[in-house]
Protein backbone atom coordinates (compact mmCIF):
# COMPACT_ATOMS: atom_id res chain seq x y z
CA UNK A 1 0.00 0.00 0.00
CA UNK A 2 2.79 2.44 0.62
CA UNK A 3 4.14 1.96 -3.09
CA UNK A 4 0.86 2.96 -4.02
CA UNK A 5 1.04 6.04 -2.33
CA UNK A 6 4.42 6.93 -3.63
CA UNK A 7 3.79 6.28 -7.14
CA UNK A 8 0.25 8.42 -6.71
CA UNK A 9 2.27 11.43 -5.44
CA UNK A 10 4.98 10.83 -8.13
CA UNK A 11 2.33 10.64 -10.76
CA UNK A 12 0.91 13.72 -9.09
CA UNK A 13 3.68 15.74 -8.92
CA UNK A 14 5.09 14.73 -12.72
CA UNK A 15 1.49 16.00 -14.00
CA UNK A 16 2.08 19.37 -12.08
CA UNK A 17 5.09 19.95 -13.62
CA UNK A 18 4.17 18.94 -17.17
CA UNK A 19 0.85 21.47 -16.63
CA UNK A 20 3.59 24.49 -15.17
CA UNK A 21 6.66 23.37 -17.73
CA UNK A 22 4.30 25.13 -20.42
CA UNK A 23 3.15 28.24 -18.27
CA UNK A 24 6.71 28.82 -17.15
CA UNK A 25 7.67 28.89 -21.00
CA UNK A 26 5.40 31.28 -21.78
CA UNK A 27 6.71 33.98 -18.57
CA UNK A 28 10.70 33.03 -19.72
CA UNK A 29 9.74 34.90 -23.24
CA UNK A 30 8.42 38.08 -21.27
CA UNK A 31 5.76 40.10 -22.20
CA UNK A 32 4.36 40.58 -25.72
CA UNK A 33 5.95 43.82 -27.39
CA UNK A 34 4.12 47.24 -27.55
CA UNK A 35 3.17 48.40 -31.03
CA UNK A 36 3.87 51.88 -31.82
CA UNK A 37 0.60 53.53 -31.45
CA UNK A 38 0.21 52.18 -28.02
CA UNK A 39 3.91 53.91 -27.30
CA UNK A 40 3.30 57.15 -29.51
CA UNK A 41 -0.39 57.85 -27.96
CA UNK A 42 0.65 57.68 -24.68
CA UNK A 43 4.04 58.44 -25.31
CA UNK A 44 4.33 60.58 -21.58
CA UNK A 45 4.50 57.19 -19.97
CA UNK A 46 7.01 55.88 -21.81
CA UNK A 47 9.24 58.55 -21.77
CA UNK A 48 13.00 57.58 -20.51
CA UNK A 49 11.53 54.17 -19.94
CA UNK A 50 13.20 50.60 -21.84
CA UNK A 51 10.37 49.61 -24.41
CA UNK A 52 10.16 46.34 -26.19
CA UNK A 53 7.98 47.28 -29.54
CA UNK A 54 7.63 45.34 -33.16
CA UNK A 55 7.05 47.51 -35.80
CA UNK A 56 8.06 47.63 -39.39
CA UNK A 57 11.91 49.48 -39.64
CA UNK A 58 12.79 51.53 -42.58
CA UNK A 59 15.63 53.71 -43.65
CA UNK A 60 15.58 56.94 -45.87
CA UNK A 61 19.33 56.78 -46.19
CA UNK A 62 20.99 57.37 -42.62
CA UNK A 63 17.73 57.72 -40.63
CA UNK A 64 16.13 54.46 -39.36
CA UNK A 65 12.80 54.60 -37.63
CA UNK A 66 9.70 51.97 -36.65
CA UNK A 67 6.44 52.61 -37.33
CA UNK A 68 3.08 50.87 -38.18
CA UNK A 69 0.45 51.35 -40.71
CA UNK A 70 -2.24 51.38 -38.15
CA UNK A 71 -1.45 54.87 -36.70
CA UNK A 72 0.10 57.93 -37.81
CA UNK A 73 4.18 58.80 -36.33
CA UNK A 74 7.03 56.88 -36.00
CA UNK A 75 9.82 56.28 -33.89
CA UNK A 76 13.70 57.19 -34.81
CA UNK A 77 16.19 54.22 -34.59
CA UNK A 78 19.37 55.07 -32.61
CA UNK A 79 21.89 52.66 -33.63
CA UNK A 80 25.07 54.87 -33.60
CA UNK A 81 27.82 54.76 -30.79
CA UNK A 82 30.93 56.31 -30.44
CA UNK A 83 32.36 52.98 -29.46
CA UNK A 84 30.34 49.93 -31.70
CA UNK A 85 32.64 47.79 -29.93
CA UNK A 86 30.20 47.94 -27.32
CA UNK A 87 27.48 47.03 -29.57
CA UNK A 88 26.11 43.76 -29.67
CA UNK A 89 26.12 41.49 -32.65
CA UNK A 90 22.46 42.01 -33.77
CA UNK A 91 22.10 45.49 -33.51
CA UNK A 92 25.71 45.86 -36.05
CA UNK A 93 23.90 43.33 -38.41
CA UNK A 94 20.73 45.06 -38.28
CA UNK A 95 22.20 48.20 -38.66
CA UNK A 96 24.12 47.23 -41.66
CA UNK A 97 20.99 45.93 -42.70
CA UNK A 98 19.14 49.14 -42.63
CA UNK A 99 22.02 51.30 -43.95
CA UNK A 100 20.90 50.95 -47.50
CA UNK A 101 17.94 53.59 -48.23
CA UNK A 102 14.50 52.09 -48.97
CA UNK A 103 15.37 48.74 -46.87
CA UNK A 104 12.66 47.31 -44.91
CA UNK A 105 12.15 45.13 -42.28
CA UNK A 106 9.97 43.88 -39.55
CA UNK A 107 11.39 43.81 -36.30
CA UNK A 108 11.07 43.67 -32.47
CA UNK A 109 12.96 46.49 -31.22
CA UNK A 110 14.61 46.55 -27.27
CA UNK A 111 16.09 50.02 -25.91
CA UNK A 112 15.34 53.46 -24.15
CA UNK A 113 12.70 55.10 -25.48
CA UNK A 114 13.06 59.29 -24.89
CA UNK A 115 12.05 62.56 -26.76
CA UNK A 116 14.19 64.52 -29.30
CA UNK A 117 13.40 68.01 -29.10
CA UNK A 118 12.76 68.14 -32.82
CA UNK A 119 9.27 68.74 -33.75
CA UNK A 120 9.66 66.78 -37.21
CA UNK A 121 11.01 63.61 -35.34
CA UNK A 122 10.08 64.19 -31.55
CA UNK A 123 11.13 60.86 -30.24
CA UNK A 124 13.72 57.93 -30.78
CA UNK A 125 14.94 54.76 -28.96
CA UNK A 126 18.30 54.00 -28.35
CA UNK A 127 18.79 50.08 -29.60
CA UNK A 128 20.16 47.89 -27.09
CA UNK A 129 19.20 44.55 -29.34
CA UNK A 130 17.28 43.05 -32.23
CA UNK A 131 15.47 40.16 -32.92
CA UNK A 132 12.98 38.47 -35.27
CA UNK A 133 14.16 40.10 -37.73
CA UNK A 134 12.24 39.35 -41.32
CA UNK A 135 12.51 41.57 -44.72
CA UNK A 136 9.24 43.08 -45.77
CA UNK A 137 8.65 43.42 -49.47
């Protein structure tokens, strides 16, 4: 009878972890990325704050910025540094990615998100990394 009891709480304790193995999966990947109309109209809250956004990147020569068809604006991309050394891998690829004019890509974008003082471009995000990156057409 004790084996019995053993092997129940095994069994029990196995199915608990395959039911949390799943949910923990889900929290390890972090929350779902802001889109840029949730960032631009209420933009106050974000200010000086680390955003995670995905948004469609494009460059007009040396200018990079996100934005999103849904809602009018866009974001500046701030991949320059005095020392890229410091840079990580995926923001020099993506950069060099972007560096043609007219290039396009989706992408979730990481970094601090803080106003310009230019009225034509009024806010930008410093990239700290890059990922899912895919070429839009």
């Amino acid at each position: 009878m004790k084996k019995h009891l053993s092997l129940g709480a095994a069994g029990a304790a196995l199915a608990l972890a395959l039911i949390a193995g799943p949910a923990d999966a889900r929290k390890a990947d972090g929350p779902p990325p802001d889109t840029i109309c949730t960032i631009l109209g209420t933009a106050d809250r974000y200010v000086d704050t680390t955003v995670t956004v995905r948004a469609v990147a494009s460059s007009a020569g040396k200018v990079a910025s996100l934005s999103d068809s849904g809602c009018q604006g866009s974001i500046g991309l701030n991949m320059q540094d005095e020392s890229d050394s410091d840079r990580k891998r995926d923001v020099l690829s993506f950069r060099r990615a972007m560096s043609s004019s007219g290039a396009r890509a989706q992408a979730t974008v990481f970094g601090r998100f803080h106003p310009t003082g230019n009225a034509q471009a009024p806010y930008v995000i410093d990239v700290y990394s890059v990922r899912d990156v895919a070429d839009v057409q």
